[in-house]
Protein backbone atom coordinates (compact mmCIF):
# COMPACT_ATOMS: atom_id res chain seq x y z
CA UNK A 1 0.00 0.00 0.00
CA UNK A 2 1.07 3.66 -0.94
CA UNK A 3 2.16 6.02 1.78
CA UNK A 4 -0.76 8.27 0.47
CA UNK A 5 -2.94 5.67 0.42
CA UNK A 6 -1.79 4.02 4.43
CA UNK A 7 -2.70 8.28 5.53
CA UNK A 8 -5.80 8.82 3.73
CA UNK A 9 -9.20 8.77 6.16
CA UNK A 10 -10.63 6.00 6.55
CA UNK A 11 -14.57 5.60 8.58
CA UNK A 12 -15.02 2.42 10.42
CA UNK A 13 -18.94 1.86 11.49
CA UNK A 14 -19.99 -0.27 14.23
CA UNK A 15 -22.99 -2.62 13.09
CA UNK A 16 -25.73 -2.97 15.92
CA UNK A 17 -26.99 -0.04 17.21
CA UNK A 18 -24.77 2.46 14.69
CA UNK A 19 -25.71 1.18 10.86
CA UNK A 20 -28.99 -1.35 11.88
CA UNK A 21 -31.67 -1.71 14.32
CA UNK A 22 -31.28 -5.46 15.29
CA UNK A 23 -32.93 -5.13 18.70
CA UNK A 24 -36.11 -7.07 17.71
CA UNK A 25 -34.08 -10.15 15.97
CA UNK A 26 -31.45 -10.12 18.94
CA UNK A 27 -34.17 -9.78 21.63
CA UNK A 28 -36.23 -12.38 20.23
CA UNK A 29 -34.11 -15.10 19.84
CA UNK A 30 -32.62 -14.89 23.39
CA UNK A 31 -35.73 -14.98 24.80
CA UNK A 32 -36.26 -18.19 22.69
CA UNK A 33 -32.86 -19.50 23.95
CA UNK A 34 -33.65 -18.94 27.42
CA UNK A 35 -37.12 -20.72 27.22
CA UNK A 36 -36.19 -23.51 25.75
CA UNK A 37 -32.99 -23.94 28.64
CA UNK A 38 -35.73 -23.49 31.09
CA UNK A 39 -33.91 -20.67 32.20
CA UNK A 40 -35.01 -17.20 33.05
CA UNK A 41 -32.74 -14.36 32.88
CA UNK A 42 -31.62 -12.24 35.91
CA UNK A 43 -32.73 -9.23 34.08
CA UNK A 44 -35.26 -7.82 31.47
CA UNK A 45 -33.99 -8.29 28.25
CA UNK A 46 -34.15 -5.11 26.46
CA UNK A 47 -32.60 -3.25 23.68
CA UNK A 48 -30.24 -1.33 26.34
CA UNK A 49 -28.61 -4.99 26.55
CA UNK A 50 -27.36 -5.03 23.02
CA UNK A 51 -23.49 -4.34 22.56
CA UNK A 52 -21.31 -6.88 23.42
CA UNK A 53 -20.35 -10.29 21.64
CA UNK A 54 -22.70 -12.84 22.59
CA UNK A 55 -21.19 -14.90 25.37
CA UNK A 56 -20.76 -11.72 27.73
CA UNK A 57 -24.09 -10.63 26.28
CA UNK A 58 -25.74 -14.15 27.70
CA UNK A 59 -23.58 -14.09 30.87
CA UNK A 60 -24.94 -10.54 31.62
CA UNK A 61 -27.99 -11.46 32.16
CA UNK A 62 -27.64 -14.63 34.16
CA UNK A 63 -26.72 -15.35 37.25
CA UNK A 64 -24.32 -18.25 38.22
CA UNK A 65 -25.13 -20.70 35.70
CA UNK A 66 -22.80 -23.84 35.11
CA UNK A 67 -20.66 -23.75 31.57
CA UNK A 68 -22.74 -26.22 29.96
CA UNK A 69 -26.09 -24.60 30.61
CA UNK A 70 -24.54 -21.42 29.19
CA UNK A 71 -22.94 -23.25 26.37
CA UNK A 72 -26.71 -24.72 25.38
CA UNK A 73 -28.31 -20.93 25.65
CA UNK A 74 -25.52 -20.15 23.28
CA UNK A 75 -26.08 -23.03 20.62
CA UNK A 76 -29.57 -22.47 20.89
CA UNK A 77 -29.20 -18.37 20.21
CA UNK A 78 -26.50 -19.17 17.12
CA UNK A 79 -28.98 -21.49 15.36
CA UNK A 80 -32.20 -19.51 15.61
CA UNK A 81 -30.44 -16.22 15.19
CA UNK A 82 -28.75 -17.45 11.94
CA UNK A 83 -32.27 -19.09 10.23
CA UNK A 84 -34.68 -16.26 11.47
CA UNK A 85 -33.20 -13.73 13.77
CA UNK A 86 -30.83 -11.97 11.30
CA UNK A 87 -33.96 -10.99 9.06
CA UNK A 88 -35.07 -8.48 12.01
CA UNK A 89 -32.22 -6.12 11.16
CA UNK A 90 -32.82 -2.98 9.04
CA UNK A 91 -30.77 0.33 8.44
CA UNK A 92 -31.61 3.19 10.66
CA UNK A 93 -33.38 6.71 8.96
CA UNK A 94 -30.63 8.20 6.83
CA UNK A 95 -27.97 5.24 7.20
CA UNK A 96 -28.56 4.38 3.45
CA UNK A 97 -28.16 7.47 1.74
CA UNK A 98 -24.84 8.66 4.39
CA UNK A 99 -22.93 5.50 2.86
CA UNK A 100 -23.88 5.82 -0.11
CA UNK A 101 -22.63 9.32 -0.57
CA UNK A 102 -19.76 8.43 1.06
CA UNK A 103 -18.93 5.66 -1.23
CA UNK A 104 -19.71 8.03 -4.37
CA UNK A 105 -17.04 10.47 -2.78
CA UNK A 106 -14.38 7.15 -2.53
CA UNK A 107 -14.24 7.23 1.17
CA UNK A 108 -13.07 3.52 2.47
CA UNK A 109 -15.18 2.42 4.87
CA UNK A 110 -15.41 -0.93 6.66
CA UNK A 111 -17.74 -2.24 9.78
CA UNK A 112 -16.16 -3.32 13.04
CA UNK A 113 -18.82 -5.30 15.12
CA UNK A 114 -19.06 -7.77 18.06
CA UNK A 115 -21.42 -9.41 16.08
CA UNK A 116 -20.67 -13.16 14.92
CA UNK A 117 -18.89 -12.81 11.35
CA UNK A 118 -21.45 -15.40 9.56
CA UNK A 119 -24.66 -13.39 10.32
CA UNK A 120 -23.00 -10.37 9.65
CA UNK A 121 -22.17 -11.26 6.57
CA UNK A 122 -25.65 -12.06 5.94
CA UNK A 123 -27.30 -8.96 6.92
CA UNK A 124 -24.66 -7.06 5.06
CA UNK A 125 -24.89 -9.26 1.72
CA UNK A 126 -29.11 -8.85 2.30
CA UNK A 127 -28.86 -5.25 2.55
CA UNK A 128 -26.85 -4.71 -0.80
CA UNK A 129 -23.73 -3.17 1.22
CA UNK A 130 -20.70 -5.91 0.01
CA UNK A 131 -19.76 -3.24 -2.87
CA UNK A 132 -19.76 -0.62 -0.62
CA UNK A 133 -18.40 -1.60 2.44
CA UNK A 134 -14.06 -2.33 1.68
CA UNK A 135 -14.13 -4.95 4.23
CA UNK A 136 -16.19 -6.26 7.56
CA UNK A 137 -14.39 -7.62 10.76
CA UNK A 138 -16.04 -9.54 13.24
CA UNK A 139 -14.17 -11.19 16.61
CA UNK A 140 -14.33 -14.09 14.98
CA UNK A 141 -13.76 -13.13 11.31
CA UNK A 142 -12.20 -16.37 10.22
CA UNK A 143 -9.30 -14.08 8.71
CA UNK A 144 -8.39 -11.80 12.04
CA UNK A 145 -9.92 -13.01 14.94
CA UNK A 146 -9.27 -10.71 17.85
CA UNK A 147 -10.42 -11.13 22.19
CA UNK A 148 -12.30 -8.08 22.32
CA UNK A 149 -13.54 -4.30 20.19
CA UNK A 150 -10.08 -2.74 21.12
CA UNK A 151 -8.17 -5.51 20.12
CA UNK A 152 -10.23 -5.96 16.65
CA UNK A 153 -9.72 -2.27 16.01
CA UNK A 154 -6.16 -2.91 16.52
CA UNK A 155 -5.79 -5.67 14.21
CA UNK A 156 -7.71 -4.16 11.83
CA UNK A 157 -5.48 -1.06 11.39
CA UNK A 158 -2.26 -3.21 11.13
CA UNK A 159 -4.35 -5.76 8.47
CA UNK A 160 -5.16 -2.31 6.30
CA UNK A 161 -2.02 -0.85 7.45
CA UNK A 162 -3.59 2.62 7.79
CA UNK A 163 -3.01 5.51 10.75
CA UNK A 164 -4.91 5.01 13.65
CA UNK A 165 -5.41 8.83 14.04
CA UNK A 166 -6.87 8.93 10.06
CA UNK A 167 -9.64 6.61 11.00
CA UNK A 168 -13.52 7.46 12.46
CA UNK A 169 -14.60 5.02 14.50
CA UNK A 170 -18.46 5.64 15.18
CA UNK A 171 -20.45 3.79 17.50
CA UNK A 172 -23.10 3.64 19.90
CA UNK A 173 -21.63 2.59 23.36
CA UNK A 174 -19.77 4.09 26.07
CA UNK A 175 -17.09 0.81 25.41
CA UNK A 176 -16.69 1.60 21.92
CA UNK A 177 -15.52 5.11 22.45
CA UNK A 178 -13.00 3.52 24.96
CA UNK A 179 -11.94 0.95 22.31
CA UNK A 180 -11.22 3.67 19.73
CA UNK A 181 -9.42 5.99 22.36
CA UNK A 182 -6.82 2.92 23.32
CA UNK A 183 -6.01 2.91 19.66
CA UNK A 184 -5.61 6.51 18.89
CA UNK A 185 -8.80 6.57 17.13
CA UNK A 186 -11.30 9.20 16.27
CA UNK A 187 -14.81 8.57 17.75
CA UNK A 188 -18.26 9.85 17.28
CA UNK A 189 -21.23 8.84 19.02
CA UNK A 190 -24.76 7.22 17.12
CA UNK A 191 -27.01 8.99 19.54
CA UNK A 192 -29.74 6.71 18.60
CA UNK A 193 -27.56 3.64 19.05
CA UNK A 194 -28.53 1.20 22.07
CA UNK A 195 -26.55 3.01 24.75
CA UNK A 196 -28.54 5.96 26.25
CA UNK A 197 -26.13 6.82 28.76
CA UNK A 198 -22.91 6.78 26.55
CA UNK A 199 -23.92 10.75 25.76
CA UNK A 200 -24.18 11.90 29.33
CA UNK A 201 -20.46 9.30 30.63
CA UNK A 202 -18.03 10.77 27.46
CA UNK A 203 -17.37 13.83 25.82
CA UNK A 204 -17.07 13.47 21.99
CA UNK A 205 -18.87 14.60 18.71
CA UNK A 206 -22.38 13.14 18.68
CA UNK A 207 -24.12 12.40 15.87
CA UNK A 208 -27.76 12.47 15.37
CA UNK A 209 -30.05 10.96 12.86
CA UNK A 210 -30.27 11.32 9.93
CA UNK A 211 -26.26 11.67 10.05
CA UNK A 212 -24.86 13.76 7.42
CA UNK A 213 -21.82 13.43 5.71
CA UNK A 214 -20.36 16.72 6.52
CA UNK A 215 -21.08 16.00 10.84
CA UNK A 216 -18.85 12.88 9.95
CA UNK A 217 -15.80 14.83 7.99
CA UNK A 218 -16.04 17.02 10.65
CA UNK A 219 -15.01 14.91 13.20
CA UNK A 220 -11.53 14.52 11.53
């Protein structure tokens, strides 16, 4: 890669609760999981849950269950989420038309998401967005599998060998801004993401919907 090319900007996009609404698919399937363990969560399972990758998602809302109980909820989540749960995930108001004009001005983009790689992939291929997207990295992206949202973002700017401080990261949570701050990273906040309280716990640009292009270039 050119040196103009490894400085040039570069936007990275969270998935859930930053590009798509996936609350109802998520939501629906735990609860599904859960019921068919015989198990009820320790808490209500609401959007404000959403965020992290799906074995601390399940362990946050139980309460001392043994490994194999958890690892059942899991299975149980992965298969119904992949055949019906995935479906229940559409762009937010504005998301379309922001990457779109953003891929008409040549700006690489790529999504950096806690979400499982192989739905992912299928909510990105079903929305149209493989053209327009450079590249998608999941924890477990079969390619550059990484512990945890700091580490991905990490691995992700040594895979595309770009400057940390060049790239946008925008998400919804209060942990994502701390992921992009360990790596030097740019961050701006989807207000309308899952996260209510990330706006009131960090100070950073916030974004509101529908996001524009220029709030985004602006953050650079």
């Amino acid at each position: 890669m050119s040196e103009y090319s490894r400085l040039q900007k570069a936007i990275i996009f969270d998935l859930d609760g930053t590009l798509i609404d996936s609350a109802y698919g998520v939501l629906s399937c735990l609860r599904y999981a859960f019921k068919k363990a015989g198990i009820a969560p320790c808490v209500r399972l609401d959007r404000t849950i959403i965020g992290p990758c799906l074995p601390e998602l399940i362990g946050s809302v139980t309460n001392s269950l043994s490994a194999s109980t958890l690892s059942i909820i899991e299975d149980t989540f992965i298969e119904r989420y992949d055949q019906y749960g995935h479906l229940d995930a559409d762009p937010y108001v504005g998301i379309q038309k922001l990457i779109e004009d953003l891929f008409s001005e040549n700006t690489p983009m790529y999504i950096a998401t806690n979400k499982r790689y192989s739905p992912t992939l299928q909510i990105v291929k079903r929305l149209g967005w493989e053209k327009i997207f450079d590249q998608v990295y999941s924890l477990d992206s079969p390619y550059l599998a990484a512990k945890d949202k700091s580490d991905l973002l990490h691995l992700i700017t040594n895979d595309l060998n770009i400057v940390p401080s060049n790239c946008l990261y925008i998400g919804d949570t209060t942990n994502d801004f701390m992921a992009a701050g360990v790596n030097n990273m740019r961050f701006a906040l989807a207000s309308w993401g899952y996260d209510k309280l990330a706006a009131k716990n960090i100070s950073c640009p916030i974004l509101v919907l529908p996001p524009r292009i220029e709030d985004l270039m602006a953050c650079f």
